[in-house]
C-alpha atoms as a PDB file:
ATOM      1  CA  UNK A   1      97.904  70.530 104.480  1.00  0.00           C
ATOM      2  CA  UNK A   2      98.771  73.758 102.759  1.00  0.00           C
ATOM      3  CA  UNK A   3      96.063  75.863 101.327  1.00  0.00           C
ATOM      4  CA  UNK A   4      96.049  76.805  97.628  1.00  0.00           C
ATOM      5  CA  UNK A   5      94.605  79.789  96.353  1.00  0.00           C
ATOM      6  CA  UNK A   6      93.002  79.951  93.044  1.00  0.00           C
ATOM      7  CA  UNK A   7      91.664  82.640  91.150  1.00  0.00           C
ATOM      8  CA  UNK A   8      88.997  82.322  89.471  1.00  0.00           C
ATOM      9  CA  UNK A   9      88.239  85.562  86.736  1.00  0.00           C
ATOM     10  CA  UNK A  10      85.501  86.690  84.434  1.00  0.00           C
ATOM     11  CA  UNK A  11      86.966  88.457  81.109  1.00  0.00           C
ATOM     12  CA  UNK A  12      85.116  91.225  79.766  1.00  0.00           C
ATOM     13  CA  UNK A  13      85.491  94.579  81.641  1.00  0.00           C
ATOM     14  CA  UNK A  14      88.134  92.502  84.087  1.00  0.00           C
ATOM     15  CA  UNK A  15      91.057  90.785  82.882  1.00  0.00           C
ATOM     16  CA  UNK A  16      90.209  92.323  79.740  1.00  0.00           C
ATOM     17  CA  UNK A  17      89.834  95.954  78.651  1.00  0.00           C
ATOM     18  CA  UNK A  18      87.062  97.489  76.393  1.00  0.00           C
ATOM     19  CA  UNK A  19      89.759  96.360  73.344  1.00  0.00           C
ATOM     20  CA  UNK A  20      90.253  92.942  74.469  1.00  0.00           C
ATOM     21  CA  UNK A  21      93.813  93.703  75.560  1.00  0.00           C
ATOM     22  CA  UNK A  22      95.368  92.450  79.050  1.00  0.00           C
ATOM     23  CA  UNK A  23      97.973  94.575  78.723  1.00  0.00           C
ATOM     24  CA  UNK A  24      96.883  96.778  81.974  1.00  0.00           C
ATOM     25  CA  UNK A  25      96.319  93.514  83.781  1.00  0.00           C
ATOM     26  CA  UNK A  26      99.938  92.158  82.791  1.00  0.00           C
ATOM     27  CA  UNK A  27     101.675  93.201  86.314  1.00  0.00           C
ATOM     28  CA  UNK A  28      98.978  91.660  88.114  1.00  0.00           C
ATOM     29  CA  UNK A  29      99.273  88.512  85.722  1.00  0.00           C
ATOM     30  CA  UNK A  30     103.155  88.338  86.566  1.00  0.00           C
ATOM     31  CA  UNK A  31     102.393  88.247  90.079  1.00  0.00           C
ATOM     32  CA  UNK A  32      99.957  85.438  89.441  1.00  0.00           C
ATOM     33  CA  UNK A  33     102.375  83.342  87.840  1.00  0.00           C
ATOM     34  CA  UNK A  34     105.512  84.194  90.341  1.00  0.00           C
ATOM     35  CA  UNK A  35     103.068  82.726  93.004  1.00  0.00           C
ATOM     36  CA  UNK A  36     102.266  79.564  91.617  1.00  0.00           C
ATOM     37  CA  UNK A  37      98.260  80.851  91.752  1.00  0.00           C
ATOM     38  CA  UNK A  38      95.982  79.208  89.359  1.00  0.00           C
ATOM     39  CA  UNK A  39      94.428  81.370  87.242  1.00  0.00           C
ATOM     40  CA  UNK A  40      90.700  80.190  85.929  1.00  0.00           C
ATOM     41  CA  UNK A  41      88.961  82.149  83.158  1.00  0.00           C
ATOM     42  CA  UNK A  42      84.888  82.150  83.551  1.00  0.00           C
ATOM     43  CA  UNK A  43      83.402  83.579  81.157  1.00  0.00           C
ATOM     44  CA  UNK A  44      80.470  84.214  78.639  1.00  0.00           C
ATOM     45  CA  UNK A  45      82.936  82.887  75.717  1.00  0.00           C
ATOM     46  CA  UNK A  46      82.752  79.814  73.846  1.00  0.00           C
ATOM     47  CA  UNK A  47      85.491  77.431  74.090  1.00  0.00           C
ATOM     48  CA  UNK A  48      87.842  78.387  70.987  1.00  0.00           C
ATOM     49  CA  UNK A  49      87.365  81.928  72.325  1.00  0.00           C
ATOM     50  CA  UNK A  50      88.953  81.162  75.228  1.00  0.00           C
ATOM     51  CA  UNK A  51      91.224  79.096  73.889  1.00  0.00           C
ATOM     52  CA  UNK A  52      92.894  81.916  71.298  1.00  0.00           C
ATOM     53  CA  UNK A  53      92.971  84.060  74.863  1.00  0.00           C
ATOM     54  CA  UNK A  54      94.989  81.208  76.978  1.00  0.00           C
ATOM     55  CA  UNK A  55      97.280  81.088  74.156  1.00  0.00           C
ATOM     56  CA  UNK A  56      98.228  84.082  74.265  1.00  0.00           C
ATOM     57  CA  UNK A  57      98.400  84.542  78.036  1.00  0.00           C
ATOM     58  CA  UNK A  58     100.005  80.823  78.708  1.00  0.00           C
ATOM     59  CA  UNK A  59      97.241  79.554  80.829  1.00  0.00           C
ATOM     60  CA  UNK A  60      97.087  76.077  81.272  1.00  0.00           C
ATOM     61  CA  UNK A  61      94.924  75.823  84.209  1.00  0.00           C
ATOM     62  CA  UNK A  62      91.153  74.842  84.247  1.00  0.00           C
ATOM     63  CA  UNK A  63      88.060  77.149  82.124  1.00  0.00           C
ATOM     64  CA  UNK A  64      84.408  77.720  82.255  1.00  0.00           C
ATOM     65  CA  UNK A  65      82.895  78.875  79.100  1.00  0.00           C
ATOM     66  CA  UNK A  66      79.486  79.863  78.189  1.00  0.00           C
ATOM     67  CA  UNK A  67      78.325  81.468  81.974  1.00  0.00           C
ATOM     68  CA  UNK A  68      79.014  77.724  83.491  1.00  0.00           C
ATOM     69  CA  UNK A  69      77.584  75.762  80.891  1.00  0.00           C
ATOM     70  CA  UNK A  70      81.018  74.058  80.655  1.00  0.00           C
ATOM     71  CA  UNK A  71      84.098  73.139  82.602  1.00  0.00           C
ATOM     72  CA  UNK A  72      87.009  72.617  80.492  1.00  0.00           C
ATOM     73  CA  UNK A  73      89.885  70.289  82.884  1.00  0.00           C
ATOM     74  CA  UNK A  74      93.313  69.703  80.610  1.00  0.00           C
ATOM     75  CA  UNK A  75      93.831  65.688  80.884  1.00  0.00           C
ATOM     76  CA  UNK A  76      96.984  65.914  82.961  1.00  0.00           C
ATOM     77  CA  UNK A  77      96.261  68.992  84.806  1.00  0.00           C
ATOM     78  CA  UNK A  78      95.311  66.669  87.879  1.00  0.00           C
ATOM     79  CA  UNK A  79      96.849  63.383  89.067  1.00  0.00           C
ATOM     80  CA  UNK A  80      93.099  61.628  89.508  1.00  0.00           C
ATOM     81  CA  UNK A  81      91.492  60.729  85.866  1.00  0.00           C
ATOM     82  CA  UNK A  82      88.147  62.868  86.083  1.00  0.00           C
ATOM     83  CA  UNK A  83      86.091  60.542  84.020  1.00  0.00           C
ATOM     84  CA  UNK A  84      86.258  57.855  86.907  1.00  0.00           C
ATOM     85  CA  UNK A  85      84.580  60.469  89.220  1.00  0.00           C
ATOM     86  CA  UNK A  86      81.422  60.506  90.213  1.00  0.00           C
ATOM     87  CA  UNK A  87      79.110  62.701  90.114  1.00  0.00           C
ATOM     88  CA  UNK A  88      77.862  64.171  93.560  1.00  0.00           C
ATOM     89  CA  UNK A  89      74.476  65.841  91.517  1.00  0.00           C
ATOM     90  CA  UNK A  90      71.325  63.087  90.383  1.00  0.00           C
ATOM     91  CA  UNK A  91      71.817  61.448  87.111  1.00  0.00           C
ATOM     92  CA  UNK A  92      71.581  62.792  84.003  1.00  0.00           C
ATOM     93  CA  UNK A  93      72.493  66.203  85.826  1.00  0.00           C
ATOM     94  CA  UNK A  94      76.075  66.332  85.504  1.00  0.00           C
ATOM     95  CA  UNK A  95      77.778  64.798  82.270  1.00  0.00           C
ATOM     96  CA  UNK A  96      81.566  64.252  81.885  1.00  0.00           C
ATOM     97  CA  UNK A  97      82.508  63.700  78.530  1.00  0.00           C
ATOM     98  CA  UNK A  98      86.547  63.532  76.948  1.00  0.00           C
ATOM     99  CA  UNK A  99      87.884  65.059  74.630  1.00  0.00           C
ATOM    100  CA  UNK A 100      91.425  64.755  72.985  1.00  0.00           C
ATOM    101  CA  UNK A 101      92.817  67.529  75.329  1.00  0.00           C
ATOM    102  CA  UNK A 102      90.049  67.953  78.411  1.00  0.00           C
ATOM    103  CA  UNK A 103      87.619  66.064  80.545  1.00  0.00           C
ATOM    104  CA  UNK A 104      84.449  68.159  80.039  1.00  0.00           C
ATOM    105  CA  UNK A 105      82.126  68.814  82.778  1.00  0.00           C
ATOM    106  CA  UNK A 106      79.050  69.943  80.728  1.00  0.00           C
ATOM    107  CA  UNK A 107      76.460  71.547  82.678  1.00  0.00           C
ATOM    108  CA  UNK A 108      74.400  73.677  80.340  1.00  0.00           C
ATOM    109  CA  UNK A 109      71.839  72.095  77.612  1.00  0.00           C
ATOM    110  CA  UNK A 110      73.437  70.494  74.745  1.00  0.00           C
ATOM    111  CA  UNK A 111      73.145  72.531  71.263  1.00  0.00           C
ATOM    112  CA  UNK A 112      71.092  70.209  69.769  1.00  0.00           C
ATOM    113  CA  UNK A 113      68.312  70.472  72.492  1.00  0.00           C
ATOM    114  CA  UNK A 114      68.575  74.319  71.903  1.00  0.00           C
END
């Protein structure tokens, strides 16, 4: 079986500079894609913050927004349908809910709760 690597990246003060540009980061991003490497954002950011940002940087792969309150999976990013796994954590630990464009792996409290 041959191994994939997958980076995984916070934003602010990494990918991103103190203006929000990834211009610096842009060689390093080429590489990325030339390799085939999966490139996850994790960040503090909500989900249409990230979003805007994987626009612009054609990212299709896998976030986590909100420190890991949220995994965001694209529907046909994987072969498997993600809402038929289950969870390995006790129930009502681990919801996945769909959306029109991701499976959701919500791990932080709902707003509501707040």
């Amino acid at each position: 079986m041959k191994k994939q690597l997958i980076i995984f990246t916070d934003l602010d003060g990494t990918l991103l500079d103190s203006k929000y540009s990834f211009d610096k980061a842009r060689p390093a991003l080429a590489l990325i894609k030339k390799n085939r490497i999966p490139l996850v954002l994790c960040t503090s950011k909500t989900q249409a913050e990230i979003e805007l940002l994987r626009k612009k940087l054609r990212n299709t792969h896998p976030f986590i927004s909100e420190n890991g309150g949220g995994v965001f999976i694209p529907k046909d990013y994987f072969k498997i349908k993600i809402a038929n796994c289950k969870p390995c954590l006790p129930a009502g630990r681990l919801q996945i809910a769909e959306s029109r464009k991701y499976y959701i792996i919500k791990l932080g409290t709902e707003y509501s709760v707040l």
